[in-house]
PDB file of N, CA and C in Angstrom:
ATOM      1  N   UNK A   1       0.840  -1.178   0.000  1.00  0.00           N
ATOM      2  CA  UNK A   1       0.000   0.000   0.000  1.00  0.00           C
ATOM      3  C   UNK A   1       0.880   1.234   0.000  1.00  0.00           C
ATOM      4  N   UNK A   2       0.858   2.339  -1.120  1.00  0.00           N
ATOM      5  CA  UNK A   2       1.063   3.223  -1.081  1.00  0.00           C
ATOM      6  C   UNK A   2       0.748   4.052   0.084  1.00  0.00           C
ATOM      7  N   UNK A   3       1.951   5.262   0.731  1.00  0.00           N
ATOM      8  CA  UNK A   3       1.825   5.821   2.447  1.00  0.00           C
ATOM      9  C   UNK A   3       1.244   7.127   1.906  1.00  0.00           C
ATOM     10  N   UNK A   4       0.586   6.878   1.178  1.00  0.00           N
ATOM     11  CA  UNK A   4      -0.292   8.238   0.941  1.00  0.00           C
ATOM     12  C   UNK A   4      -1.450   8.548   1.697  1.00  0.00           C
ATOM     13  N   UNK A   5      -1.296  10.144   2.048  1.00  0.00           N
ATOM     14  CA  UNK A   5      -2.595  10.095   2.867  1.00  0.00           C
ATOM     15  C   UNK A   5      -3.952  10.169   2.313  1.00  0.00           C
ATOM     16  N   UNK A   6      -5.370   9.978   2.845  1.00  0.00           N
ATOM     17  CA  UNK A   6      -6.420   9.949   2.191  1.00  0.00           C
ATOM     18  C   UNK A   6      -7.029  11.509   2.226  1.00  0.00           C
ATOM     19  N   UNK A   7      -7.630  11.971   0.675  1.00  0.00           N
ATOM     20  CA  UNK A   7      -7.694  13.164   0.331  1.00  0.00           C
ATOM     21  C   UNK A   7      -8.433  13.950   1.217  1.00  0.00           C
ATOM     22  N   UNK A   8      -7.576  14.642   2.051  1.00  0.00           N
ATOM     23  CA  UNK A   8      -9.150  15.619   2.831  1.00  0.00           C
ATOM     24  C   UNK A   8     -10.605  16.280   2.296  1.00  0.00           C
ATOM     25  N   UNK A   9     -10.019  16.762   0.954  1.00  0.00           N
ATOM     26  CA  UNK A   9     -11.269  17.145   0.302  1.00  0.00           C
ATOM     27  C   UNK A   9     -12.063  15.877   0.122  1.00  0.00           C
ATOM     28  N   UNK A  10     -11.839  14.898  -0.168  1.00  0.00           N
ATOM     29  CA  UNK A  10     -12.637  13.664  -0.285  1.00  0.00           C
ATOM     30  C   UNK A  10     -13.748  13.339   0.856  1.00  0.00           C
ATOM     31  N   UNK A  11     -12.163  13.262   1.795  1.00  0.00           N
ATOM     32  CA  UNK A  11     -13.433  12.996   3.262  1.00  0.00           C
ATOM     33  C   UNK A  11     -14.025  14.006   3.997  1.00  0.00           C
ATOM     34  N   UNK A  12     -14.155  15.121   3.298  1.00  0.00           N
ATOM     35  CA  UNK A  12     -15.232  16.286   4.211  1.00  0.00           C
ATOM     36  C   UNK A  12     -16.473  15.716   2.857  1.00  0.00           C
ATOM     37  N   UNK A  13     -16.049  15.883   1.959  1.00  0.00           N
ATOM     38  CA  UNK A  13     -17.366  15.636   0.776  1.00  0.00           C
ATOM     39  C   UNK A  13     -17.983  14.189   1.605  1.00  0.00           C
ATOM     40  N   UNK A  14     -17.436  13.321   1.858  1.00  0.00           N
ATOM     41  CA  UNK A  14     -17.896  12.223   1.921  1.00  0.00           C
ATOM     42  C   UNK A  14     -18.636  12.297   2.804  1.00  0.00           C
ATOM     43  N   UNK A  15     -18.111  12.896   4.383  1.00  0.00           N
ATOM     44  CA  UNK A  15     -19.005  13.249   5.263  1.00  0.00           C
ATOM     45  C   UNK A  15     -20.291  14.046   5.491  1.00  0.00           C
ATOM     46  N   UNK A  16     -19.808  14.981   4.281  1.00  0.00           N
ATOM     47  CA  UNK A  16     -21.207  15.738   3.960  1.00  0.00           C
ATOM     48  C   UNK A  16     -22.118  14.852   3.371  1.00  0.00           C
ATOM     49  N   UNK A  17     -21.796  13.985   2.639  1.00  0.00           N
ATOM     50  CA  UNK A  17     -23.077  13.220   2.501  1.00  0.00           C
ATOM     51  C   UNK A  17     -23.454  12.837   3.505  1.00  0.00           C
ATOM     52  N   UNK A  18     -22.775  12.202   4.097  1.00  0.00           N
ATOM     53  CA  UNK A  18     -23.115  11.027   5.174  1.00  0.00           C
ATOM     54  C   UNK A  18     -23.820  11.761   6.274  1.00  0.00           C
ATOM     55  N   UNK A  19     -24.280  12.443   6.116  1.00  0.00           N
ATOM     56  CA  UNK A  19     -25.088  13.731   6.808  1.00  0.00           C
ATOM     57  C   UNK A  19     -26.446  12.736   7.408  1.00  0.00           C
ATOM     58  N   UNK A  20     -27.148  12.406   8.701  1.00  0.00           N
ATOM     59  CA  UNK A  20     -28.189  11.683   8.426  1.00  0.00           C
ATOM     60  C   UNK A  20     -27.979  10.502   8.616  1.00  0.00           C
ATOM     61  N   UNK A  21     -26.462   9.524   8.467  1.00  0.00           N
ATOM     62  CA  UNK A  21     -26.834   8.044   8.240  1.00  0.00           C
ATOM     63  C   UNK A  21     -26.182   7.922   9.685  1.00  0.00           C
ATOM     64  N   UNK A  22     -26.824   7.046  10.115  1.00  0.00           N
ATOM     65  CA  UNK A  22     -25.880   6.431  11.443  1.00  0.00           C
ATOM     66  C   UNK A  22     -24.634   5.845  11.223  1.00  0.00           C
ATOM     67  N   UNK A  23     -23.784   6.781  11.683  1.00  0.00           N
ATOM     68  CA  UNK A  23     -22.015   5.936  11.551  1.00  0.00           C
ATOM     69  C   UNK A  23     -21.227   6.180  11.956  1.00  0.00           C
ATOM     70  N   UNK A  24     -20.463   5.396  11.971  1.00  0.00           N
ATOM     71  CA  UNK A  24     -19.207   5.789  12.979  1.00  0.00           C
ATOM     72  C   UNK A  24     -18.146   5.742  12.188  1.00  0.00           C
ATOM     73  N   UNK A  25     -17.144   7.015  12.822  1.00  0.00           N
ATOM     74  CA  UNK A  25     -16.008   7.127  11.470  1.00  0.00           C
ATOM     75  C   UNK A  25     -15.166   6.582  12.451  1.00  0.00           C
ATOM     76  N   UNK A  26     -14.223   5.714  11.642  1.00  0.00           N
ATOM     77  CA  UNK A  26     -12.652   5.438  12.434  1.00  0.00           C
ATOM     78  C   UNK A  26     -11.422   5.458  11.596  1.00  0.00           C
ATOM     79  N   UNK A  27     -10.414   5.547  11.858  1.00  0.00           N
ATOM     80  CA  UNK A  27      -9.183   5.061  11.236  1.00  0.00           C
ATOM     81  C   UNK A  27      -8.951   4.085  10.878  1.00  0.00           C
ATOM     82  N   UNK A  28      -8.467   3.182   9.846  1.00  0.00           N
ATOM     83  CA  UNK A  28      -7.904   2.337   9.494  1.00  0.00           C
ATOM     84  C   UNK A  28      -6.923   2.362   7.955  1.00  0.00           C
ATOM     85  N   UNK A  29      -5.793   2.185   8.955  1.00  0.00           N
ATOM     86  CA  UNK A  29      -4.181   2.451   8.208  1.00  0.00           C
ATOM     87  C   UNK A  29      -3.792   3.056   7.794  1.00  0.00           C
ATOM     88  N   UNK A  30      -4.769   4.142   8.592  1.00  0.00           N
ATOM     89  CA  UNK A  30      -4.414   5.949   8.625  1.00  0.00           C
ATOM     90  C   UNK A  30      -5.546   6.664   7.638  1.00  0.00           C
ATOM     91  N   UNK A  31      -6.522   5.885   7.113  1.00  0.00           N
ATOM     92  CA  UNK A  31      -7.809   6.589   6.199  1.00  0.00           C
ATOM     93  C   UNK A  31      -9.160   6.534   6.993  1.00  0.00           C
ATOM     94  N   UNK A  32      -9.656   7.369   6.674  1.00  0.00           N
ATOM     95  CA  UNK A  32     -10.931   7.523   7.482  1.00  0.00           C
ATOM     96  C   UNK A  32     -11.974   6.514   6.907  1.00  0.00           C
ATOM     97  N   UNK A  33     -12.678   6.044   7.494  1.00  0.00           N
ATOM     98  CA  UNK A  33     -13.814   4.985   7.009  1.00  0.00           C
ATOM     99  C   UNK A  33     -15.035   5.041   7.671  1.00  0.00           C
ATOM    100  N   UNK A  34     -16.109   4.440   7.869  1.00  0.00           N
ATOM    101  CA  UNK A  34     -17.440   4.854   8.515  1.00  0.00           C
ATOM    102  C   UNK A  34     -17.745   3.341   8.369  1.00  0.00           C
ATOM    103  N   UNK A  35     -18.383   3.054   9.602  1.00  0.00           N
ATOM    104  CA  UNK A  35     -18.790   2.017   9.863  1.00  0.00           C
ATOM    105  C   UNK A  35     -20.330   2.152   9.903  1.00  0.00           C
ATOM    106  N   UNK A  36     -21.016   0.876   9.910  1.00  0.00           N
ATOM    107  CA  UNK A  36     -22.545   1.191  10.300  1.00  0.00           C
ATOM    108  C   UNK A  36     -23.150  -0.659  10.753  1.00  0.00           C
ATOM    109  N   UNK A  37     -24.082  -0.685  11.717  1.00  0.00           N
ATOM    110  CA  UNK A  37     -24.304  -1.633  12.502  1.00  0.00           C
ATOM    111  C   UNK A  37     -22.902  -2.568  12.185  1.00  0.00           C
ATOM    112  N   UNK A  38     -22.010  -1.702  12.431  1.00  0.00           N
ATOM    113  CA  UNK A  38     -20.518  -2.610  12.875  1.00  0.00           C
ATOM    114  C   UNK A  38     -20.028  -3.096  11.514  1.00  0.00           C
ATOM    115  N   UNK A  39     -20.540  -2.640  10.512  1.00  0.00           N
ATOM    116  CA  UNK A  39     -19.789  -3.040   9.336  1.00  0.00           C
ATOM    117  C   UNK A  39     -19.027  -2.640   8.966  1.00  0.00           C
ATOM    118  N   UNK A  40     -18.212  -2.124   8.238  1.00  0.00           N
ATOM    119  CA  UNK A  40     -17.587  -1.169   7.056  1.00  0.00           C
ATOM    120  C   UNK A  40     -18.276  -1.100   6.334  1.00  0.00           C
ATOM    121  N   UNK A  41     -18.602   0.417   5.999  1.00  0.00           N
ATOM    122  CA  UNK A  41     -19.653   0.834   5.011  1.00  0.00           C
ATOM    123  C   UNK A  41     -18.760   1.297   3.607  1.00  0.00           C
ATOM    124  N   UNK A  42     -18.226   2.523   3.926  1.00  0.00           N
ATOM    125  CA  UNK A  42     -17.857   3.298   3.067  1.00  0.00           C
ATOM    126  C   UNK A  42     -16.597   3.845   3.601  1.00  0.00           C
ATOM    127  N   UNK A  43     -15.386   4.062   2.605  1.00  0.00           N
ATOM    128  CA  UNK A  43     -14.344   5.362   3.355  1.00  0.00           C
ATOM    129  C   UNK A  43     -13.442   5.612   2.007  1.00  0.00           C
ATOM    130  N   UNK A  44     -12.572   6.395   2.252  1.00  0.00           N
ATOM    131  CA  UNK A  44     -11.215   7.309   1.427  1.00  0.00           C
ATOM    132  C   UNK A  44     -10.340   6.607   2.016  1.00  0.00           C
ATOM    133  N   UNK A  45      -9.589   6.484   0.677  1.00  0.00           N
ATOM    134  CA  UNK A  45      -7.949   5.934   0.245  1.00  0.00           C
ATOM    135  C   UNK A  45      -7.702   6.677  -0.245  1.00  0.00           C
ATOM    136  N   UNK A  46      -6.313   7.125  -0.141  1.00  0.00           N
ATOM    137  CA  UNK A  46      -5.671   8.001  -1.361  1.00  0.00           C
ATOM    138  C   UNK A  46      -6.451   9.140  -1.701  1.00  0.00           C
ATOM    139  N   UNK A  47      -7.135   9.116  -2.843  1.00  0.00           N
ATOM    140  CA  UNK A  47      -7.364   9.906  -3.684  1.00  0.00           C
ATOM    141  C   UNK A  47      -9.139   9.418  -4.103  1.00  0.00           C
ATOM    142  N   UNK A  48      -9.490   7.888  -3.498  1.00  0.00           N
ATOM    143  CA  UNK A  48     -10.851   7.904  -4.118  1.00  0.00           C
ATOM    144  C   UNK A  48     -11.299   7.139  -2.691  1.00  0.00           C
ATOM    145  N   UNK A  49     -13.000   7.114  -3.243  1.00  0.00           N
ATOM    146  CA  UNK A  49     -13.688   6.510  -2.443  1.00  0.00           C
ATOM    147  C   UNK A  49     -14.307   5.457  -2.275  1.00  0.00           C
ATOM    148  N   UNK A  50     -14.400   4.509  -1.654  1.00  0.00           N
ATOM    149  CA  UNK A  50     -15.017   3.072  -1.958  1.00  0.00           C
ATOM    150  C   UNK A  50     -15.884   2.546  -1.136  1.00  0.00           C
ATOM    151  N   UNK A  51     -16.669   1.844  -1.459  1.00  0.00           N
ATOM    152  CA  UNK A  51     -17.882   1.342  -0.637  1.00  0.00           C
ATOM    153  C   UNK A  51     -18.064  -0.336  -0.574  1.00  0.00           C
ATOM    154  N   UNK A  52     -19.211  -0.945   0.092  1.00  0.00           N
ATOM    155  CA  UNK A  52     -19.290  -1.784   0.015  1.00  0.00           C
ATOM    156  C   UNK A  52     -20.753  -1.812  -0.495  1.00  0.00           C
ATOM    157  N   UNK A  53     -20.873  -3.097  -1.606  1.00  0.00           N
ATOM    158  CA  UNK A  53     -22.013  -3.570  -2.043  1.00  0.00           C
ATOM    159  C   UNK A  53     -22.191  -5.073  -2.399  1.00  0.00           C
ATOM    160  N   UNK A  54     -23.759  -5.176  -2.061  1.00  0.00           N
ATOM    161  CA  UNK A  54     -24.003  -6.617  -2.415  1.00  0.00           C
ATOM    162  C   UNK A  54     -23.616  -6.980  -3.475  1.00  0.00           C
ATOM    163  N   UNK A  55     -23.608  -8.675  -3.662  1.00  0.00           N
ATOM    164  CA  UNK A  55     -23.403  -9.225  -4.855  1.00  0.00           C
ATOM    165  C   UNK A  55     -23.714  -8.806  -6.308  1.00  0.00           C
ATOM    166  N   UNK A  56     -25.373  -8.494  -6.103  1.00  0.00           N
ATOM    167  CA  UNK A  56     -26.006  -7.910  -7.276  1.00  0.00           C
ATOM    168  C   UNK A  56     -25.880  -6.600  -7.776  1.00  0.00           C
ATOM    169  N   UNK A  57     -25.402  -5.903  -6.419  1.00  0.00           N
ATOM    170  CA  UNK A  57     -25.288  -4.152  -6.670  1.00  0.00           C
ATOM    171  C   UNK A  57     -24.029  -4.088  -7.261  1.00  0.00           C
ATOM    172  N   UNK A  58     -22.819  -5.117  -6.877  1.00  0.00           N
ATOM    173  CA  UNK A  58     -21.228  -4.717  -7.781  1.00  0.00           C
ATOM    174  C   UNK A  58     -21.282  -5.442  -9.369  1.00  0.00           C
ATOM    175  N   UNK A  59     -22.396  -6.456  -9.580  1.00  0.00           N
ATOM    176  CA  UNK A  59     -22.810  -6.261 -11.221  1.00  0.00           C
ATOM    177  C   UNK A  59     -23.220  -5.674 -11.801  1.00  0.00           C
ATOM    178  N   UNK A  60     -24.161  -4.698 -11.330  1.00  0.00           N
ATOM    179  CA  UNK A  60     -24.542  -3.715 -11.374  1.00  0.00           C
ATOM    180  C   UNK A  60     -24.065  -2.428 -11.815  1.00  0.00           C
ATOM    181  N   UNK A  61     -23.198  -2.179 -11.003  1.00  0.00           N
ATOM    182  CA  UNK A  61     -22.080  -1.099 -11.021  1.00  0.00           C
ATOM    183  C   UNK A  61     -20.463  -1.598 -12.266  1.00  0.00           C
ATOM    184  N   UNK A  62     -20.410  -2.897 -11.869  1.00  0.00           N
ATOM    185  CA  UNK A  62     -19.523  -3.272 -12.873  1.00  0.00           C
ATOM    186  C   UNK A  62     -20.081  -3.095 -14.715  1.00  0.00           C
ATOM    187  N   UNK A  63     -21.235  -2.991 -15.041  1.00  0.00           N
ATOM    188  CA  UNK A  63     -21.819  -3.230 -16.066  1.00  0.00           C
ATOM    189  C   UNK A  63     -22.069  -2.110 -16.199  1.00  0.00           C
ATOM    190  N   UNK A  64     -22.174  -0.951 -15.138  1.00  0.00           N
ATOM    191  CA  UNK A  64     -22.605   0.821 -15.818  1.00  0.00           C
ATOM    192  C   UNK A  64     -21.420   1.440 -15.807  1.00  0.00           C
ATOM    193  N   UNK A  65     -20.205   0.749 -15.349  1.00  0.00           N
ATOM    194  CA  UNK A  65     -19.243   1.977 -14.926  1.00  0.00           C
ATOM    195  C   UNK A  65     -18.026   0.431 -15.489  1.00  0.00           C
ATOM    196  N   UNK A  66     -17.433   1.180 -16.936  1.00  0.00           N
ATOM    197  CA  UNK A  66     -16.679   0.772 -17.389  1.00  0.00           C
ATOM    198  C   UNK A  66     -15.073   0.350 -16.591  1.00  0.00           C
ATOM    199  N   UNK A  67     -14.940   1.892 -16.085  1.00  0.00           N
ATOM    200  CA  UNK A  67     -13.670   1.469 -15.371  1.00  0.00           C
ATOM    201  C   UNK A  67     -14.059   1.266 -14.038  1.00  0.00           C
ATOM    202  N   UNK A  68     -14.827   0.421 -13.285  1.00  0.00           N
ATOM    203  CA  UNK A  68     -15.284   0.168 -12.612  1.00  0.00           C
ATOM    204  C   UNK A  68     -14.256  -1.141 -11.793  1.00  0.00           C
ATOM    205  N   UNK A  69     -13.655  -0.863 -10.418  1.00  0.00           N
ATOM    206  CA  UNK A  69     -12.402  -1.709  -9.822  1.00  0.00           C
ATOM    207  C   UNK A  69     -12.777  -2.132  -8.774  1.00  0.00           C
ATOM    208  N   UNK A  70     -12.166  -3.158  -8.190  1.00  0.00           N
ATOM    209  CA  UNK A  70     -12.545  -3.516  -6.612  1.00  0.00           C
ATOM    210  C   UNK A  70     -11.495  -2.363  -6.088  1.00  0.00           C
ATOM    211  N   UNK A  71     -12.107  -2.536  -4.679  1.00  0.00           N
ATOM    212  CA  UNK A  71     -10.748  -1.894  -3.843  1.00  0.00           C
ATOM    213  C   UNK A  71     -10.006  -2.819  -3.478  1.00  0.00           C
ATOM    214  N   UNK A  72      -8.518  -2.610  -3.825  1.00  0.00           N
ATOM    215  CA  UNK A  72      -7.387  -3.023  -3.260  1.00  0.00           C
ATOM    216  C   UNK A  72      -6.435  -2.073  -2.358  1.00  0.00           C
ATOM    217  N   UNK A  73      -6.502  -1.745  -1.444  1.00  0.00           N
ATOM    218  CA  UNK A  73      -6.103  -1.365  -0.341  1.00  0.00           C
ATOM    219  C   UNK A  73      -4.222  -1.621  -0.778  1.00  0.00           C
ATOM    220  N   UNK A  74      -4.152  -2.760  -0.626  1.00  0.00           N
ATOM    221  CA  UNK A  74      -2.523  -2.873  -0.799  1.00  0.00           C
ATOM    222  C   UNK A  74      -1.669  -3.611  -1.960  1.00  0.00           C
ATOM    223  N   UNK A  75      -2.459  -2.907  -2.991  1.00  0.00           N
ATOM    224  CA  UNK A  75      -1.989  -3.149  -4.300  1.00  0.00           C
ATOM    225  C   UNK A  75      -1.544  -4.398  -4.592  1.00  0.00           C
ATOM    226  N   UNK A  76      -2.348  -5.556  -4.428  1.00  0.00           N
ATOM    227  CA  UNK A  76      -1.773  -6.674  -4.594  1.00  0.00           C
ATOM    228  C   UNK A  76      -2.762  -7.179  -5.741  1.00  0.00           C
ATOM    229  N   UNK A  77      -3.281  -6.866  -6.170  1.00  0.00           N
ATOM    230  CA  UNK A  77      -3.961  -7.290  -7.691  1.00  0.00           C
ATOM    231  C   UNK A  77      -5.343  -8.105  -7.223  1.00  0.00           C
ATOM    232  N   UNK A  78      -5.494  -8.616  -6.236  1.00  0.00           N
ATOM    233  CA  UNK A  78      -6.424  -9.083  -5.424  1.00  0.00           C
ATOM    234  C   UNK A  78      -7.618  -8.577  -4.669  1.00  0.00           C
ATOM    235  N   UNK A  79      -7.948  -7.409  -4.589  1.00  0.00           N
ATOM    236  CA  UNK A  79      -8.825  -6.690  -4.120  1.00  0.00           C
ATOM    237  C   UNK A  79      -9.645  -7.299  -3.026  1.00  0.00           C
ATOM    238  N   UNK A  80     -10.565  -6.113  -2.864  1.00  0.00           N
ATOM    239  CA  UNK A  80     -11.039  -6.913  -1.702  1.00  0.00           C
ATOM    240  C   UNK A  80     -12.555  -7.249  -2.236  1.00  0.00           C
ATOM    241  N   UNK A  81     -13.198  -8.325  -2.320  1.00  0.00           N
ATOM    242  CA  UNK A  81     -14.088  -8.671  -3.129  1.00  0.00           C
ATOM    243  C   UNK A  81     -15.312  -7.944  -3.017  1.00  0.00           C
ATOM    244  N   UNK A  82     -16.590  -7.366  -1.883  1.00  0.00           N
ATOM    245  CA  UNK A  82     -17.034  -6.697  -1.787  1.00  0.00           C
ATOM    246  C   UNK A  82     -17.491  -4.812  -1.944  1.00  0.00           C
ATOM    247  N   UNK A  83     -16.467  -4.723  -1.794  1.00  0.00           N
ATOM    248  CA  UNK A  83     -15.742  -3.570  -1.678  1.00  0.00           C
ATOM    249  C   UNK A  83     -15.304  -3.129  -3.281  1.00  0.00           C
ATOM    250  N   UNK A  84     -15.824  -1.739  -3.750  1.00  0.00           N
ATOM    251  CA  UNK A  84     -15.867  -1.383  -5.356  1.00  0.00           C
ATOM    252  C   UNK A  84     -14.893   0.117  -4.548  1.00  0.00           C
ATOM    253  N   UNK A  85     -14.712   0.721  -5.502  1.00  0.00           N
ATOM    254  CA  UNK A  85     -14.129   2.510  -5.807  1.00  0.00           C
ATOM    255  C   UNK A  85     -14.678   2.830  -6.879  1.00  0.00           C
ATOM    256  N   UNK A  86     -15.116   4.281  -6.317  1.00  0.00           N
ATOM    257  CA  UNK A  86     -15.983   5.144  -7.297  1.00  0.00           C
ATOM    258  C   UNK A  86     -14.895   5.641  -8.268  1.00  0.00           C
ATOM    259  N   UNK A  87     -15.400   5.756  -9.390  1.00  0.00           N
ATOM    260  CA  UNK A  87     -14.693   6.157 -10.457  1.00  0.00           C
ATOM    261  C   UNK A  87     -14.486   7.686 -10.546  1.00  0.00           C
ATOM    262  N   UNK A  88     -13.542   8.544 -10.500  1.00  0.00           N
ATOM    263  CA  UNK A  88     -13.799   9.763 -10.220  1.00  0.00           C
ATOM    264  C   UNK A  88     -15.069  10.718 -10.764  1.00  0.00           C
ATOM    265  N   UNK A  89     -15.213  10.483 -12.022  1.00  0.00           N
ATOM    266  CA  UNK A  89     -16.127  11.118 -12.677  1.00  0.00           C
ATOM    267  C   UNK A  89     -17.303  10.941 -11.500  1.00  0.00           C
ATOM    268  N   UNK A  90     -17.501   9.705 -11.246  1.00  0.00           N
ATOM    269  CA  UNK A  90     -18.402  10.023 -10.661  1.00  0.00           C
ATOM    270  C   UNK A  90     -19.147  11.045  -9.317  1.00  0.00           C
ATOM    271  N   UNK A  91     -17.882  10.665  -8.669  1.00  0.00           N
ATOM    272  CA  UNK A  91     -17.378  11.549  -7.506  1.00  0.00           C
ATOM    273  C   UNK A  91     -18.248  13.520  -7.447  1.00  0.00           C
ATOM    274  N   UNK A  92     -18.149  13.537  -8.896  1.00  0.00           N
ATOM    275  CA  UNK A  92     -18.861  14.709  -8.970  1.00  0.00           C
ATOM    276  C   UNK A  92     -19.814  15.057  -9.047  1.00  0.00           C
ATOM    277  N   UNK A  93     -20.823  14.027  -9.287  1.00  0.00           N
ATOM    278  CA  UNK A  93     -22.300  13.665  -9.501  1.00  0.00           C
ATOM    279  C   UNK A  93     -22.824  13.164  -8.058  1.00  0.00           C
ATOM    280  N   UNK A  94     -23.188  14.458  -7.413  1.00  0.00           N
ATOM    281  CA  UNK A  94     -23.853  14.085  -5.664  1.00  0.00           C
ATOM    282  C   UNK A  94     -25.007  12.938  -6.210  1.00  0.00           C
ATOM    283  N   UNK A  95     -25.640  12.854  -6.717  1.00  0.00           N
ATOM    284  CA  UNK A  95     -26.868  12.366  -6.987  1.00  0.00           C
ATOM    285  C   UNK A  95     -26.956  10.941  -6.908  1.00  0.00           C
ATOM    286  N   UNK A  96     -25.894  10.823  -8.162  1.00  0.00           N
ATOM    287  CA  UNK A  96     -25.297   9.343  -7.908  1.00  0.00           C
ATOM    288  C   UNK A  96     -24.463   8.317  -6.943  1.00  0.00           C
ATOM    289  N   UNK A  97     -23.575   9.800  -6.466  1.00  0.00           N
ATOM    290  CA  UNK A  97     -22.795   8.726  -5.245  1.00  0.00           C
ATOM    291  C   UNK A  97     -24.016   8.686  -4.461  1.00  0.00           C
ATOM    292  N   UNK A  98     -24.618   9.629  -4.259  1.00  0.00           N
ATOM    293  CA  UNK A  98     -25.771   9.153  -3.337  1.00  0.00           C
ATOM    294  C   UNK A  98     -26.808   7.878  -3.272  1.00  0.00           C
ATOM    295  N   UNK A  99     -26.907   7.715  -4.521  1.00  0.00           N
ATOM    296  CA  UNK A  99     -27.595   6.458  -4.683  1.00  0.00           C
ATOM    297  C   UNK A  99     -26.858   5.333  -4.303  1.00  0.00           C
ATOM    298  N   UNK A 100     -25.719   5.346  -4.917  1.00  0.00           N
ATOM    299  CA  UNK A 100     -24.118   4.238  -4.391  1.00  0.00           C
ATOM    300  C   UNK A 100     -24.506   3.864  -2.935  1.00  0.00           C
ATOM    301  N   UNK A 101     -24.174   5.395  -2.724  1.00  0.00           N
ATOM    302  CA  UNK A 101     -24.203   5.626  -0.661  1.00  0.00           C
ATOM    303  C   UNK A 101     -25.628   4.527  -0.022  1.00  0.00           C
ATOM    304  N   UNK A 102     -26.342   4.768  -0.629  1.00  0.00           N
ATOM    305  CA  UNK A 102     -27.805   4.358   0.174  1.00  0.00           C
ATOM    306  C   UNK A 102     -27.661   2.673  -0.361  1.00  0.00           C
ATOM    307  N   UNK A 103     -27.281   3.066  -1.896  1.00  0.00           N
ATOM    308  CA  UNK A 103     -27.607   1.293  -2.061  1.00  0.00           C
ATOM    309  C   UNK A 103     -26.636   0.130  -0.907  1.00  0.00           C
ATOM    310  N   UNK A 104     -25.311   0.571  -0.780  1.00  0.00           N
ATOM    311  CA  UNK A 104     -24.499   0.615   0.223  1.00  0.00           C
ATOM    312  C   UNK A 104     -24.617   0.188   1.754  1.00  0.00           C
ATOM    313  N   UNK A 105     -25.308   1.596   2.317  1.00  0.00           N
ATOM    314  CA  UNK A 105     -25.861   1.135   3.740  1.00  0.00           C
ATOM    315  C   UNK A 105     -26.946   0.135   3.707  1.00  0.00           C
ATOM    316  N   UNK A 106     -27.769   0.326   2.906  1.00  0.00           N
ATOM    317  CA  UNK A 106     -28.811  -0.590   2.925  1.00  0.00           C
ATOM    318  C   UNK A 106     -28.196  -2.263   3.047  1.00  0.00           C
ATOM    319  N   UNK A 107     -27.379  -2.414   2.029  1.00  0.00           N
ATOM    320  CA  UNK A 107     -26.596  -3.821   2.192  1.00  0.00           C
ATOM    321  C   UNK A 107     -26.202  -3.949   3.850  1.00  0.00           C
ATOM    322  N   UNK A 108     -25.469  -3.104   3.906  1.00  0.00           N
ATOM    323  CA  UNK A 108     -24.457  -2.964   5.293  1.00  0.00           C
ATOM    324  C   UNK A 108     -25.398  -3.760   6.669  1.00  0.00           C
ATOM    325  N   UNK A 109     -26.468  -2.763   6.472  1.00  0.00           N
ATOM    326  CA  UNK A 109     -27.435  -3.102   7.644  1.00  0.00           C
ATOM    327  C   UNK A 109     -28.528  -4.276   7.350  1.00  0.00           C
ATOM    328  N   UNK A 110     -28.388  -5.410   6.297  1.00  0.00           N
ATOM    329  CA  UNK A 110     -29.075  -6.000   6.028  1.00  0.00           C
ATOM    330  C   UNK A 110     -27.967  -7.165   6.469  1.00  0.00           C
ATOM    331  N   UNK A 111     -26.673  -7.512   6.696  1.00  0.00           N
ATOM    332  CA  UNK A 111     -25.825  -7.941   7.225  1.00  0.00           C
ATOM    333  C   UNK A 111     -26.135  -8.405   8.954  1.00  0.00           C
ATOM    334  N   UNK A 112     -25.768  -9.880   9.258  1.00  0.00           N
ATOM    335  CA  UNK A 112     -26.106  -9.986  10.482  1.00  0.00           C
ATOM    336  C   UNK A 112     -25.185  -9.512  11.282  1.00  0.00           C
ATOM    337  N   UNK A 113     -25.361  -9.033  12.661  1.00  0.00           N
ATOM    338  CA  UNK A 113     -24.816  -8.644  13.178  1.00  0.00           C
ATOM    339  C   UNK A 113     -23.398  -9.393  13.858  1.00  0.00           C
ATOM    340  N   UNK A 114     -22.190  -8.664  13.876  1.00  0.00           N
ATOM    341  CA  UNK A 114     -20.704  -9.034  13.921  1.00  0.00           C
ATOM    342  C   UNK A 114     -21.156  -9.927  15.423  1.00  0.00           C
ATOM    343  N   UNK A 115     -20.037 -11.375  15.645  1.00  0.00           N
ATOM    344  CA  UNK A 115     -19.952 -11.999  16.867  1.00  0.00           C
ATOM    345  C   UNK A 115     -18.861 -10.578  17.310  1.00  0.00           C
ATOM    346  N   UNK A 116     -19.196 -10.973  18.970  1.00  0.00           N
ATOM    347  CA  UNK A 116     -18.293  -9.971  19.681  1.00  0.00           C
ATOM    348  C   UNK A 116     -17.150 -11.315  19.885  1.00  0.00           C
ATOM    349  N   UNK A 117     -15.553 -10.440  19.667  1.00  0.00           N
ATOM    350  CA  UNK A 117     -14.796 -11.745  20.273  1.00  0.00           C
ATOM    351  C   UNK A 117     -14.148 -11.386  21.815  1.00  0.00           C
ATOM    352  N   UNK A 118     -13.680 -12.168  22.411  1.00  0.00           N
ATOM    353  CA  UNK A 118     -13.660 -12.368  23.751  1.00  0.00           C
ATOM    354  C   UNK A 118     -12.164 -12.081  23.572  1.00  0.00           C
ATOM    355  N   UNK A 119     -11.965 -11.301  24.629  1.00  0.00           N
ATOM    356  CA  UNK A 119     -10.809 -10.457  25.060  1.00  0.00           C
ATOM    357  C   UNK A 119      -9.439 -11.285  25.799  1.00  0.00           C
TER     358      UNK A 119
END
C-alpha cells in the first residue's frame, strides 16, 4: 500500500453526505472509514472513495461503470471482493454517489450482526 494520505477534500465531501446516516467514522491504516451496525460501510484511500455492495449491486455497477475496480487497499492485484471505488467522474455527480451511498448502507445493515470476540 502506497503511504499516501487519504484526500481531505474527499473525506469532508464524503461526510457531507453522510449527513443523516448512522455511523461511525474510524481510522484504518491511517484513512478515514465509517462504519454502520458494525460493518464497514464506506471510506477514502488516497485519492478515491469506496464502498461496500451486495453481490447484485457490484454487477450492477460493474456493467454501468466501465472502469469500474474492486478496492485493493494494498496493491496486490487481489482486491477486496465486496468492496468497489468510485470512479472519479463520478465523484462529482452528488446524486449518484448518493444512490451508491444508500444502495451501500442498505446492504451494510441488512448484514447480520458481527460476533463480539472475547478479550
Amino acid at each position: 500500500m502506497a503511504n499516501q494520505k487519504a484526500s481531505e477534500e474527499l473525506t469532508n465531501y464524503l461526510e457531507e453526505l453522510l449527513v443523516g446516516y448512522n455511523v461511525t467514522r474510524r481510522n484504518m491504516f491511517g484513512c478515514p472509514v465509517f462504519f454502520a451496525h458494525d460493518h464497514l460501510f464506506v471510506g477514502v484511500d488516497r485519492d478515491y472513495i469506496f464502498l461496500r455492495l451486495s453481490e447484485r449491486d457490484r454487477e450492477l455497477f460493474k456493467t454501468t461503470y466501465d472502469e469500474a475496480e474492486h478496492f485493493d487497499p494494498m496493491d496486490s492485484g487481489k482486491g477486496m471482493r465486496e468492496y468497489m471505488v468510485l470512479p472519479d467522474h463520478l465523484c462529482t455527480n452528488e446524486s449518484e454517489v448518493s444512490l451508491w451511498l444508500e444502495k451501500s448502507y442498505q446492504y451494510v445493515l441488512s448484514l447480520p450482526p458481527k460476533k463480539k470476540r472475547k478479550k
